[in-house]
Protein backbone atom coordinates (compact mmCIF):
# COMPACT_ATOMS: atom_id res chain seq x y z
CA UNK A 1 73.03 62.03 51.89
CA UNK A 2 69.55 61.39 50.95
CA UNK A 3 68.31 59.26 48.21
CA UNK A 4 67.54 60.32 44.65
CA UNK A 5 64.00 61.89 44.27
CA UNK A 6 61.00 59.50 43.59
CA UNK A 7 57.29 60.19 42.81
CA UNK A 8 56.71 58.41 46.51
CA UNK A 9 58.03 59.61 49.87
CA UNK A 10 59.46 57.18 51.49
CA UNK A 11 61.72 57.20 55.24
CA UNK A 12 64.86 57.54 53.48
CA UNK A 13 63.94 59.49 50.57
CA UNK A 14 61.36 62.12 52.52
CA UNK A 15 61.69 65.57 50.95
CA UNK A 16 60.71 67.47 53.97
CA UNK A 17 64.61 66.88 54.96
CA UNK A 18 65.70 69.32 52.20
CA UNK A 19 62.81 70.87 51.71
CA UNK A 20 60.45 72.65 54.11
CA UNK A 21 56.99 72.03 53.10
CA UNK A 22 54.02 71.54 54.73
CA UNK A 23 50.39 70.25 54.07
CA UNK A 24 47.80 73.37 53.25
CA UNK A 25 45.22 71.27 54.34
CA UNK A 26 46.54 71.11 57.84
CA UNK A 27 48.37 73.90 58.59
CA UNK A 28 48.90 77.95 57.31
CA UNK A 29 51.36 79.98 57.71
CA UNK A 30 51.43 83.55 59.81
CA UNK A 31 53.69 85.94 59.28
CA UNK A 32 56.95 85.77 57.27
CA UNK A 33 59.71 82.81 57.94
CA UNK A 34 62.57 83.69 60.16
CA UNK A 35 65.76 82.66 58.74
CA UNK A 36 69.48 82.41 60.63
CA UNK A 37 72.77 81.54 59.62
CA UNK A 38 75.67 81.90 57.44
CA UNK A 39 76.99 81.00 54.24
CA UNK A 40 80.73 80.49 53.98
CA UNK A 41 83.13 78.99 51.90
CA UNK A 42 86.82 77.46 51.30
CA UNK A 43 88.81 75.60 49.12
CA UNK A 44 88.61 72.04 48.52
CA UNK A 45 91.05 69.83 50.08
CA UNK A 46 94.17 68.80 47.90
CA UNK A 47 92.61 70.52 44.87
CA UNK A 48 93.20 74.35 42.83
CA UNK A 49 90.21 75.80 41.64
CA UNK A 50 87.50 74.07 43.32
CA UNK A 51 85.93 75.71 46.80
CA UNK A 52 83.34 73.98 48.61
CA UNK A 53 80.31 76.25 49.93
CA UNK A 54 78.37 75.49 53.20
CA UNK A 55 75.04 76.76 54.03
CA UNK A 56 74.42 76.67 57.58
CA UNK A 57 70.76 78.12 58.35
CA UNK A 58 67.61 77.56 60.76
CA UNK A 59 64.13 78.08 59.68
CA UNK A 60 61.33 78.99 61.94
CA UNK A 61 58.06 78.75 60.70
CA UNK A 62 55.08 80.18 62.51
CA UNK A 63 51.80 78.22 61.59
CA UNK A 64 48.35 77.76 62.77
CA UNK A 65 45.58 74.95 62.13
CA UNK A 66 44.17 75.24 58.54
CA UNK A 67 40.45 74.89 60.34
CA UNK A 68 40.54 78.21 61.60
CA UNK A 69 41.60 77.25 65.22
CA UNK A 70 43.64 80.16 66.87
CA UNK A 71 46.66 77.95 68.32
CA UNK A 72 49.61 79.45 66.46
CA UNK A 73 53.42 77.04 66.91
CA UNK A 74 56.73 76.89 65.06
CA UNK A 75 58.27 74.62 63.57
CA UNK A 76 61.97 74.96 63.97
CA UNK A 77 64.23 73.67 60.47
CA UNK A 78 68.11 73.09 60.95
CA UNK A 79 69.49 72.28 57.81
CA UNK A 80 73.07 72.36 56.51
CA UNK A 81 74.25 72.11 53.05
CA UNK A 82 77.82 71.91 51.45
CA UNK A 83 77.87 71.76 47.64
CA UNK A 84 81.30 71.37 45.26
CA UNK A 85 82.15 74.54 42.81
CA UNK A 86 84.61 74.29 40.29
CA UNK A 87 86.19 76.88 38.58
CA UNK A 88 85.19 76.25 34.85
CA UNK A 89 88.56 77.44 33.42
CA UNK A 90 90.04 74.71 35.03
CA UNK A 91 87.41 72.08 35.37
CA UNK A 92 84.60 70.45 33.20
CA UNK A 93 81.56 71.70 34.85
CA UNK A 94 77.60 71.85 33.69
CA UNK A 95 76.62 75.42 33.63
CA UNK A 96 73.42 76.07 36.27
CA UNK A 97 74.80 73.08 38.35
CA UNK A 98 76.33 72.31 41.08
CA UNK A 99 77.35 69.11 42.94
CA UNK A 100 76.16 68.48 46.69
CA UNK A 101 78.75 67.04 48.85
CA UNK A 102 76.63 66.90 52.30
CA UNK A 103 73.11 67.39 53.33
CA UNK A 104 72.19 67.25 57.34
CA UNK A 105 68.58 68.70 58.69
CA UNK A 106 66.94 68.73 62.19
CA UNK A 107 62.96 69.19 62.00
CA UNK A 108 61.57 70.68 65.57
CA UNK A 109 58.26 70.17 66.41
CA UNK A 110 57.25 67.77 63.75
CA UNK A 111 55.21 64.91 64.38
CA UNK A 112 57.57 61.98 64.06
CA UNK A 113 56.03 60.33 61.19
CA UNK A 114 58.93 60.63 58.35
CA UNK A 115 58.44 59.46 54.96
CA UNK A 116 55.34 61.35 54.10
CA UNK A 117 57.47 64.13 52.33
CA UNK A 118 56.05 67.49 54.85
CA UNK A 119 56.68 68.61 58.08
CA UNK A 120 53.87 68.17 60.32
CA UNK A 121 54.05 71.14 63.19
CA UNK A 122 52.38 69.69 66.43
CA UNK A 123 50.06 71.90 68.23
CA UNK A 124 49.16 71.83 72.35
CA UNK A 125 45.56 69.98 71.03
CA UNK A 126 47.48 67.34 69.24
CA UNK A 127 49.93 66.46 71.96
CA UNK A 128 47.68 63.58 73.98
CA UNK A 129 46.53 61.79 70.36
CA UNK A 130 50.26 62.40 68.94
CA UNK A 131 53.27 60.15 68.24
CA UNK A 132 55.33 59.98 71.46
CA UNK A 133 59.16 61.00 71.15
CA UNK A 134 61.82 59.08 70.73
CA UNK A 135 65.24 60.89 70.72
CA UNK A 136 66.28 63.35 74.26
CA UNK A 137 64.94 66.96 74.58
CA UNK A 138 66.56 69.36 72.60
CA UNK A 139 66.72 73.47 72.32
CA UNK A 140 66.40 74.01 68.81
CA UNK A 141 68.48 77.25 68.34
CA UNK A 142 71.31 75.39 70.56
CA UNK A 143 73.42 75.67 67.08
CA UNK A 144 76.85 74.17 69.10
CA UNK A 145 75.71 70.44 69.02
CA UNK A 146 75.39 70.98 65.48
CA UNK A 147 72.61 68.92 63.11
CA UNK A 148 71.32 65.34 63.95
CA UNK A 149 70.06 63.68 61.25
CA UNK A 150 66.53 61.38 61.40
CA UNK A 151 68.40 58.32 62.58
CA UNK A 152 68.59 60.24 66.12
CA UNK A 153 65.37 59.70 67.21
CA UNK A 154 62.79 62.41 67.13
CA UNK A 155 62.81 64.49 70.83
CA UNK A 156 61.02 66.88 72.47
CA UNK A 157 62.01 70.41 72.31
CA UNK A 158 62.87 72.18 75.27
CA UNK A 159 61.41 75.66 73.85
CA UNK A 160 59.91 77.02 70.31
């Protein structure tokens, strides 16, 4: 579970793991984002009147260079998120909130560098000047593995 928010980025408090953002003065976006997954939910273990809700999506972003270049990529988001809901006739609960219980992401095509608080999408011109992986190749929409989290290493995808 990641850190409380600060004013700084930092490796284990990086917001591009919840987040997707990305810097406008590197990259733009084309086209709209494509989005797959589900949303489900059950009750909470050994409790009546609570359910726990899991968001289980992956984000693929289409960008290109801010500088005009015409090299389009994706960057490929897994993220999954489970949050506690209480009923309130039962429960004490803060109206407009809810309480997360897990949050897991897998960035794709990213440069490596966590901490600085976007996702950095790598393009074919970046690849000889660019952080060399770490973690094994991976296929991005291979959704049976389920999510590694940063402390896996960051791999090589085997398609975008």
């Amino acid at each position: 579970m990641p850190e409380q928010p600060s004013e700084e980025p930092t490796e284990k408090n990086d917001p591009a793991w919840t987040f997707s953002r990305f810097d406008p003065d590197e990259v733009e976006p084309v086209g709209d984002v494509r989005v797959r997954g589900r949303l489900t939910f059950e009750p909470l273990r050994g409790t009546a009147g609570k359910v726990v809700v899991k968001a289980d999506y992956t984000f693929v972003y289409a960008v290109a260079p801010a500088d005009g270049d015409d090299e389009v990529t994706r960057s490929i988001v897994c993220r999954m998120l489970e949050v506690d809901v209480a009923d309130p006739a039962g429960f004490q609960v803060t109206d407009g909130r809810i309480r997360p219980l897990a949050v897991e992401s897998e960035i794709f095509n990213d440069d490596c560098r966590n901490g600085d608080g976007v996702i950095r999408s790598q393009f074919f011109t970046d690849r000889p000047d660019g952080p060399t992986p770490t973690g094994e190749a991976r296929d991005p929409y291979d959704r049976s593995q389920g999510v590694r989290g940063a402390d896996q290493g960051c791999g090589t995808v085997s398609r975008t």
